[in-house]
PDB file of N, CA and C in Angstrom:
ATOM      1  N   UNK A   1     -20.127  42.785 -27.226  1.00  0.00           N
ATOM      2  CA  UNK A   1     -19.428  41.536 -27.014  1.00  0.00           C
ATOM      3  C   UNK A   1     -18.342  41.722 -25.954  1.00  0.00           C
ATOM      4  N   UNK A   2     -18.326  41.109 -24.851  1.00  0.00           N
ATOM      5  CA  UNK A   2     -17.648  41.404 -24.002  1.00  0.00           C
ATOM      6  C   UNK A   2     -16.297  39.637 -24.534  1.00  0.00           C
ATOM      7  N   UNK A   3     -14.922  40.646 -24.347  1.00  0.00           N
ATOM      8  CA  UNK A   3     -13.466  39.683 -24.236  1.00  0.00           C
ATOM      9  C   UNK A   3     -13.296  39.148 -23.007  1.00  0.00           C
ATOM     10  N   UNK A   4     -13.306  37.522 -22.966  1.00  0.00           N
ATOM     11  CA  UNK A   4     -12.546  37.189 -21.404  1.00  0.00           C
ATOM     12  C   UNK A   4     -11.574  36.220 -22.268  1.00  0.00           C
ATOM     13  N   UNK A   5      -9.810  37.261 -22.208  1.00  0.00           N
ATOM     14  CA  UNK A   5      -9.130  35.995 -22.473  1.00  0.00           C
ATOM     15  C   UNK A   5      -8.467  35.718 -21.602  1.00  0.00           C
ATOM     16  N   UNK A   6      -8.215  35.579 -20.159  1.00  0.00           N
ATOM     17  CA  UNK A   6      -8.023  34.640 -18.903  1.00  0.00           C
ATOM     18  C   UNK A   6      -9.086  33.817 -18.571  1.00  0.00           C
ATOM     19  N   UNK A   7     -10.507  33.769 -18.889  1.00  0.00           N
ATOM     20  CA  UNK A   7     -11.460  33.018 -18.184  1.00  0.00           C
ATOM     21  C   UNK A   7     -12.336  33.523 -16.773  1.00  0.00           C
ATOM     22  N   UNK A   8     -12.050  34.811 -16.835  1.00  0.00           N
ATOM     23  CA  UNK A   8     -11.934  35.880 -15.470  1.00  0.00           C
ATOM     24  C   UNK A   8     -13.858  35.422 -15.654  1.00  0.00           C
ATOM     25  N   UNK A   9     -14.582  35.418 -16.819  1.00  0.00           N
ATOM     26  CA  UNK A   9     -16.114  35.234 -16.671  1.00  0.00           C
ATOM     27  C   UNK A   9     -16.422  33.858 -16.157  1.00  0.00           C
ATOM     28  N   UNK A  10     -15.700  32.777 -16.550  1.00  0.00           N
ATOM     29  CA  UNK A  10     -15.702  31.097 -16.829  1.00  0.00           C
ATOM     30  C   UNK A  10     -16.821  30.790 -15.479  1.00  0.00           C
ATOM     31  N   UNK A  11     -17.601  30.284 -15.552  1.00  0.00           N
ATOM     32  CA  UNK A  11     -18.353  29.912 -13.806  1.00  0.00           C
ATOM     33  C   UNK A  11     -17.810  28.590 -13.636  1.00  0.00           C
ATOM     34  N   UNK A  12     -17.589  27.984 -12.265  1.00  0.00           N
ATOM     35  CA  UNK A  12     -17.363  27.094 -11.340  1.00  0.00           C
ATOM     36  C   UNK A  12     -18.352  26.381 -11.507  1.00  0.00           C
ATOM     37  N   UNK A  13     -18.715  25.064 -12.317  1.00  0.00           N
ATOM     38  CA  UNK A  13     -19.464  24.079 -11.647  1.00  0.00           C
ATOM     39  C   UNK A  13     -19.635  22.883 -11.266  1.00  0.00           C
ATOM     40  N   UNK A  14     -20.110  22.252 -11.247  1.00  0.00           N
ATOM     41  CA  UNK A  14     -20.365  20.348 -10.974  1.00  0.00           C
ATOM     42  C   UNK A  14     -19.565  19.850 -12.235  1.00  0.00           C
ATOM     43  N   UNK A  15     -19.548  20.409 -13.300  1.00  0.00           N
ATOM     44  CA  UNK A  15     -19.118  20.186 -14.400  1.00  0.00           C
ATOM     45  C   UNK A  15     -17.345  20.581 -15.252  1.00  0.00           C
ATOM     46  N   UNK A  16     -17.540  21.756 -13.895  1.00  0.00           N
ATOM     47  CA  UNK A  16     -16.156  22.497 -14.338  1.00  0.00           C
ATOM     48  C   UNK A  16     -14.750  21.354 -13.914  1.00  0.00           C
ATOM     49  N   UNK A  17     -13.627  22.053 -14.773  1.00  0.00           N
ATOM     50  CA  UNK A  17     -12.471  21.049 -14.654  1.00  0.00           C
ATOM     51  C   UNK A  17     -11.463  21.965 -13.322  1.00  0.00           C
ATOM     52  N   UNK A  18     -12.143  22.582 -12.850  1.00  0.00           N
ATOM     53  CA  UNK A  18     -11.547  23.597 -12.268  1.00  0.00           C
ATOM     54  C   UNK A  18     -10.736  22.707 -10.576  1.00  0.00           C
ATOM     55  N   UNK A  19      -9.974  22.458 -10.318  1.00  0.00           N
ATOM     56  CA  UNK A  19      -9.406  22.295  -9.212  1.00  0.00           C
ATOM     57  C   UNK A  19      -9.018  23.136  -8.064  1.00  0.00           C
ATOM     58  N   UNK A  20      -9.504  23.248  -7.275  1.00  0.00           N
ATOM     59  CA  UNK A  20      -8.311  24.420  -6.128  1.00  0.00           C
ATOM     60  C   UNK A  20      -7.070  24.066  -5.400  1.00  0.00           C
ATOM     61  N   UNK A  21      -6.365  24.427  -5.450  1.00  0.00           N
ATOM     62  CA  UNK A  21      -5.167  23.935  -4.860  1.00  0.00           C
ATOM     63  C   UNK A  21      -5.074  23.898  -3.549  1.00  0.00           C
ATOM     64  N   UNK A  22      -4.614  23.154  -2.790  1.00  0.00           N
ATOM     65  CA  UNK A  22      -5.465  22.768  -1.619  1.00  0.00           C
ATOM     66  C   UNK A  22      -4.966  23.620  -0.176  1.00  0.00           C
ATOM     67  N   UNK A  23      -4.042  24.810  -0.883  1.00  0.00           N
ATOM     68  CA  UNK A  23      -3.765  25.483   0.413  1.00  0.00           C
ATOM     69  C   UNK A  23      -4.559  26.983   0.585  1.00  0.00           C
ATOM     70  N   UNK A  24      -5.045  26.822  -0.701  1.00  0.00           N
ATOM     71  CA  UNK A  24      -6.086  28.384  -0.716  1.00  0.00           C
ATOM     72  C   UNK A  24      -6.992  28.219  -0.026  1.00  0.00           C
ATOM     73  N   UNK A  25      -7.606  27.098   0.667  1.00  0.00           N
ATOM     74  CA  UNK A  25      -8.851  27.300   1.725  1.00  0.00           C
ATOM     75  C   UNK A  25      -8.170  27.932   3.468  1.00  0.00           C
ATOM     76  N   UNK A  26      -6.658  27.659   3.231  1.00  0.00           N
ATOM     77  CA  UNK A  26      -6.096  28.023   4.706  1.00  0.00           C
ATOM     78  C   UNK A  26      -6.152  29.787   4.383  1.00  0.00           C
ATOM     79  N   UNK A  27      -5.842  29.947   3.366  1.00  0.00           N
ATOM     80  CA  UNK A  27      -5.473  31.553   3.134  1.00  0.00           C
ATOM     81  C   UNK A  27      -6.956  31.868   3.191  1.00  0.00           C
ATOM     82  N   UNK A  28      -8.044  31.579   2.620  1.00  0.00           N
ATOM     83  CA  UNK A  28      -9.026  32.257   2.840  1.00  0.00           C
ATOM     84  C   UNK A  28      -9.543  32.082   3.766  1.00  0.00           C
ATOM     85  N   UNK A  29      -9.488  31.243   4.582  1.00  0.00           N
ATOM     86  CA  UNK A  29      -9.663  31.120   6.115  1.00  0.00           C
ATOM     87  C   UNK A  29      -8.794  32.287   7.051  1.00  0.00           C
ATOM     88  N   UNK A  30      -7.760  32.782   7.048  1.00  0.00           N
ATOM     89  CA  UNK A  30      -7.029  33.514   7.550  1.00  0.00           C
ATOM     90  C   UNK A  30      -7.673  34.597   7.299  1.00  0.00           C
ATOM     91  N   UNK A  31      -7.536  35.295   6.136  1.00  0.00           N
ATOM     92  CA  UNK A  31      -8.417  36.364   5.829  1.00  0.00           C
ATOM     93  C   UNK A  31     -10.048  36.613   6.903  1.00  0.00           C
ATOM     94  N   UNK A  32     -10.593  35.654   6.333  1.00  0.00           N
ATOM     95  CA  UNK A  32     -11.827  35.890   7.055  1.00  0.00           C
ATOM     96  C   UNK A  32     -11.715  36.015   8.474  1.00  0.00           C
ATOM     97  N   UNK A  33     -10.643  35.091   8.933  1.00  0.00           N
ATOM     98  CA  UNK A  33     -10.623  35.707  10.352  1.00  0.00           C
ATOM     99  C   UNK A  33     -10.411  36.745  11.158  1.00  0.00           C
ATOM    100  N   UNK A  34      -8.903  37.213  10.412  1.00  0.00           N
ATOM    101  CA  UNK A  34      -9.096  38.935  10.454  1.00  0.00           C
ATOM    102  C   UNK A  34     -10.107  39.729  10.109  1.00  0.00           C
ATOM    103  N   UNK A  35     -10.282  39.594   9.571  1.00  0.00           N
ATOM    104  CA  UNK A  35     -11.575  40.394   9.077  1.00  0.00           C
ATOM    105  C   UNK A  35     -12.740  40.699  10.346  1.00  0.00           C
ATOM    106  N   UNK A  36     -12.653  39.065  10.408  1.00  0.00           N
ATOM    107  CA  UNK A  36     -14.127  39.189  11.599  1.00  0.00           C
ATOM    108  C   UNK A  36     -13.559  39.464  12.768  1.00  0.00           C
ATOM    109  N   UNK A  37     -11.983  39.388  13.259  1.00  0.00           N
ATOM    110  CA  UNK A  37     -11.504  39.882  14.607  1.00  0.00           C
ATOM    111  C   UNK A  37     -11.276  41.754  14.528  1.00  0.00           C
ATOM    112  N   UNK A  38     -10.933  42.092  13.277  1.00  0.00           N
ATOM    113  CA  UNK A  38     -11.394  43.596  13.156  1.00  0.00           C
ATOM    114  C   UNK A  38     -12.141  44.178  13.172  1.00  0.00           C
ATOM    115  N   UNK A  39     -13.493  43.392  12.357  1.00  0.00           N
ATOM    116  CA  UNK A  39     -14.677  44.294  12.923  1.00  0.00           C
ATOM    117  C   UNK A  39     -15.408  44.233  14.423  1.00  0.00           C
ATOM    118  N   UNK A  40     -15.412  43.326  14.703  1.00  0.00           N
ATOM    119  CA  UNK A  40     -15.464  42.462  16.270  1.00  0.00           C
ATOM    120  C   UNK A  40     -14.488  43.765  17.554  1.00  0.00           C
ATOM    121  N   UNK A  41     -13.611  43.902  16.835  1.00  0.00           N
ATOM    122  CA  UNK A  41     -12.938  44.695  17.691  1.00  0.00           C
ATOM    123  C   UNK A  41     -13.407  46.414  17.591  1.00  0.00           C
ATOM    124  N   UNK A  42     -13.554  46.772  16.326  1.00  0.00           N
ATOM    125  CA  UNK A  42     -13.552  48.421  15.942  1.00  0.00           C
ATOM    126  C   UNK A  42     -15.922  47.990  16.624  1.00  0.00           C
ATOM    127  N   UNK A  43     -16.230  47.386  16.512  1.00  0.00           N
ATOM    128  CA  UNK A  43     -17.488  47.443  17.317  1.00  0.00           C
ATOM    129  C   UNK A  43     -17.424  47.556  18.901  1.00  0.00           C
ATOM    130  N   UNK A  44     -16.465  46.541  19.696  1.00  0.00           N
ATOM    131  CA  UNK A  44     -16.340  46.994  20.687  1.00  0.00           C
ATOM    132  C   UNK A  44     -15.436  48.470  21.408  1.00  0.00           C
ATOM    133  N   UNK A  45     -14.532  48.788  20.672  1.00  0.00           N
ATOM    134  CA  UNK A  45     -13.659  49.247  20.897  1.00  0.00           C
ATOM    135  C   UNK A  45     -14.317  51.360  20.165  1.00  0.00           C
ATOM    136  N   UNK A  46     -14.758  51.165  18.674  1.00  0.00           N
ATOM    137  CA  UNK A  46     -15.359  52.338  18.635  1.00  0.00           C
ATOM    138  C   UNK A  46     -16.480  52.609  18.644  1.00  0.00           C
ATOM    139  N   UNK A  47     -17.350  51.951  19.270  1.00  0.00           N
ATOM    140  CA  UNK A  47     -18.741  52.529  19.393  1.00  0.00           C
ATOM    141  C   UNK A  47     -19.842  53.025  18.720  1.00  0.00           C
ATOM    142  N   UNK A  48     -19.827  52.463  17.244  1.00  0.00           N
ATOM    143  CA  UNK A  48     -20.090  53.322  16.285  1.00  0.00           C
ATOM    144  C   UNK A  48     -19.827  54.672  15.540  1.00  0.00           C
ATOM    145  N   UNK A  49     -17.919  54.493  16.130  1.00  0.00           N
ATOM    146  CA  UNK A  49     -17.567  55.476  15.384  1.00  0.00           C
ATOM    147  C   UNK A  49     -17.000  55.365  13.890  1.00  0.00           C
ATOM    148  N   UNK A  50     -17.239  55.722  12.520  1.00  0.00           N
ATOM    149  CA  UNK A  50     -16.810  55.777  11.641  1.00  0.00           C
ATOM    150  C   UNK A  50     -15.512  55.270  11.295  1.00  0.00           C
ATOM    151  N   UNK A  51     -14.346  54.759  10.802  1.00  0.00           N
ATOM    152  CA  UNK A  51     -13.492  54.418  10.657  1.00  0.00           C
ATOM    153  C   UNK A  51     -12.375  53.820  11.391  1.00  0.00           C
ATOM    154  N   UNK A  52     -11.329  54.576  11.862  1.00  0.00           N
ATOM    155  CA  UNK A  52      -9.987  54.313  12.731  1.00  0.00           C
ATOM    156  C   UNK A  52     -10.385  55.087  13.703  1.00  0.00           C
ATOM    157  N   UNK A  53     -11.184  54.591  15.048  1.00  0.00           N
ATOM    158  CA  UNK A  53     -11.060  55.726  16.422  1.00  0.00           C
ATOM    159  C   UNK A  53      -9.375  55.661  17.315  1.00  0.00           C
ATOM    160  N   UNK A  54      -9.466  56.784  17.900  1.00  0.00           N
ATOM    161  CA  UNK A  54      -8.732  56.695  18.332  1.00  0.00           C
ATOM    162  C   UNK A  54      -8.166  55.631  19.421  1.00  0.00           C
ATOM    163  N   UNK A  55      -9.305  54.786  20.189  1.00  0.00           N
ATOM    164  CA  UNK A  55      -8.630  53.736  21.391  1.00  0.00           C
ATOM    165  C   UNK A  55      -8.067  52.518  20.444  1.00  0.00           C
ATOM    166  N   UNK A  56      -8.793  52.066  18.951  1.00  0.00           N
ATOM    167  CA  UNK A  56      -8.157  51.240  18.352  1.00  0.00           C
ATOM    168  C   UNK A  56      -6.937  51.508  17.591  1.00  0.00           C
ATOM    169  N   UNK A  57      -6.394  52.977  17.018  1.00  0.00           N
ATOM    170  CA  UNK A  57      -5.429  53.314  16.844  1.00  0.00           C
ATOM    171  C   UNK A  57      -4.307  52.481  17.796  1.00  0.00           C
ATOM    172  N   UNK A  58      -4.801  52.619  18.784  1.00  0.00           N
ATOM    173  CA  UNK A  58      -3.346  52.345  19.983  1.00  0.00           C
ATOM    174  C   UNK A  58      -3.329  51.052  20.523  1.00  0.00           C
ATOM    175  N   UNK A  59      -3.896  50.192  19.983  1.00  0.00           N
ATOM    176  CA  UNK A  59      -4.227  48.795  21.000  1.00  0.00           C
ATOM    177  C   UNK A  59      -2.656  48.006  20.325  1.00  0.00           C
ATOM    178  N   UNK A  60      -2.585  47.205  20.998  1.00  0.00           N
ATOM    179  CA  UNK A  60      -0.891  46.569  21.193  1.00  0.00           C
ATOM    180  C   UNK A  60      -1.860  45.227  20.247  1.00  0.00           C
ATOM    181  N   UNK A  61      -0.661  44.521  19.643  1.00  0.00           N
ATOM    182  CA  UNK A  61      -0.963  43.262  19.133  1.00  0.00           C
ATOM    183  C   UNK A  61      -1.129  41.963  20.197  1.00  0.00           C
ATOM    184  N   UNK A  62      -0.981  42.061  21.620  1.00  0.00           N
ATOM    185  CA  UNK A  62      -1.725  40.727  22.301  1.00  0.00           C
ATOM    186  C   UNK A  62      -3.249  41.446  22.487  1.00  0.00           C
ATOM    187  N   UNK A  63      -4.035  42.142  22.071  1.00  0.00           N
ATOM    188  CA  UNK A  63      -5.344  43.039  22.059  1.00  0.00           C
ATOM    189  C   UNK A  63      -5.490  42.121  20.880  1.00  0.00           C
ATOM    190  N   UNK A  64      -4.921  42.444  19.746  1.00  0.00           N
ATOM    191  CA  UNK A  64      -5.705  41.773  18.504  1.00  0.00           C
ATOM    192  C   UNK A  64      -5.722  40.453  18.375  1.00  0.00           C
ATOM    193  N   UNK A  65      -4.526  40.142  19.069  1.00  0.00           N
ATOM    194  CA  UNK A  65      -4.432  38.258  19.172  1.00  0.00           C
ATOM    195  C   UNK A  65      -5.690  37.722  19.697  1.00  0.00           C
ATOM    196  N   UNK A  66      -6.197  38.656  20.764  1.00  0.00           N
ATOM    197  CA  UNK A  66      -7.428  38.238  21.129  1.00  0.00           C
ATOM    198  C   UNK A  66      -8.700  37.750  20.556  1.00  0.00           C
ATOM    199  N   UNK A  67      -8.964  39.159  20.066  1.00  0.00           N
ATOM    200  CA  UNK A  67      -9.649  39.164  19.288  1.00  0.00           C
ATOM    201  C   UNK A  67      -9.730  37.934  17.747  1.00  0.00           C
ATOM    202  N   UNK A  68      -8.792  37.571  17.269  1.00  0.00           N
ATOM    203  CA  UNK A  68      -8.561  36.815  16.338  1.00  0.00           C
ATOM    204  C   UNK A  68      -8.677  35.750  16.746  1.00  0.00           C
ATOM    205  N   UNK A  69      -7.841  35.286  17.891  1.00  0.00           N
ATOM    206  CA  UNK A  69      -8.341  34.007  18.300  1.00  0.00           C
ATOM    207  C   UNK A  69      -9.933  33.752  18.608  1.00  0.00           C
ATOM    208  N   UNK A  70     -10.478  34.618  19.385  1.00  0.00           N
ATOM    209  CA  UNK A  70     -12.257  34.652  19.700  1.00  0.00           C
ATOM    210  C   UNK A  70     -13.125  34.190  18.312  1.00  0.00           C
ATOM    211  N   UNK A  71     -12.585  34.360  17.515  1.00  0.00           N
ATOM    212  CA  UNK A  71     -13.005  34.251  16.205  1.00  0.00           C
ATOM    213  C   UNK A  71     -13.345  32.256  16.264  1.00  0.00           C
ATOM    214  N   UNK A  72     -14.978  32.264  15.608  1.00  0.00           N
ATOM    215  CA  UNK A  72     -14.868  30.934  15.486  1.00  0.00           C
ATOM    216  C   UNK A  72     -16.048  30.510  13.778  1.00  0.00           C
ATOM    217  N   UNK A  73     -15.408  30.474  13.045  1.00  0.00           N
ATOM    218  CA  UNK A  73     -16.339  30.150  11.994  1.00  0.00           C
ATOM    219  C   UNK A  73     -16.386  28.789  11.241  1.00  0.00           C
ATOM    220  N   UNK A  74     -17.109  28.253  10.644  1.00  0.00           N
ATOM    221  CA  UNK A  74     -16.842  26.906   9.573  1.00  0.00           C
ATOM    222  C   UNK A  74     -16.079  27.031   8.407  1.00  0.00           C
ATOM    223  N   UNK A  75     -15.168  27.198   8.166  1.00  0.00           N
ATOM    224  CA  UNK A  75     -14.662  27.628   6.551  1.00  0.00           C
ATOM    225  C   UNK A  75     -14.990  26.418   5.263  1.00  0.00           C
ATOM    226  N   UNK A  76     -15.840  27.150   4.643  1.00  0.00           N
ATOM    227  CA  UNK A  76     -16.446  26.199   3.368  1.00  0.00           C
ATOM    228  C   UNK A  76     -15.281  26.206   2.113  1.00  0.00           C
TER     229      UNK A  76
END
């Protein structure tokens, strides 16, 4: 018997009373964008190297602005 006493199992549906508060789609939008301007970048930048290479170690933040801005997705 598995315990959920927060609701941490509860599913989301057509039915659920569940609301989102309407600024968590900006935060998860942000997220994803980093995300996709980091990997976007450690692909161009390390070459298929494994983790932190060294040229992305050193790139200045108008480098990543770039990259982040290039970023273009639909956020659902």
């Amino acid at each position: 018997m598995v315990l959920d006493p927060i609701g941490a199992l509860e599913k989301v549906g057509r039915d659920s009373s569940y609301e989102q508060e309407g600024k968590v789609q900006f935060v998860m939008d942000a997220v994803y964008a980093m995300a996709h301007a980091l990997h976007r970048m450690h692909r161009d930048l390390c070459y298929g190297y494994p983790g932190l290479c060294p040229r992305m170690a050193s790139i200045d933040g108008k480098e990543l602005l770039g990259y982040i801005r290039a970023v273009n997705f639909n956020g659902e």
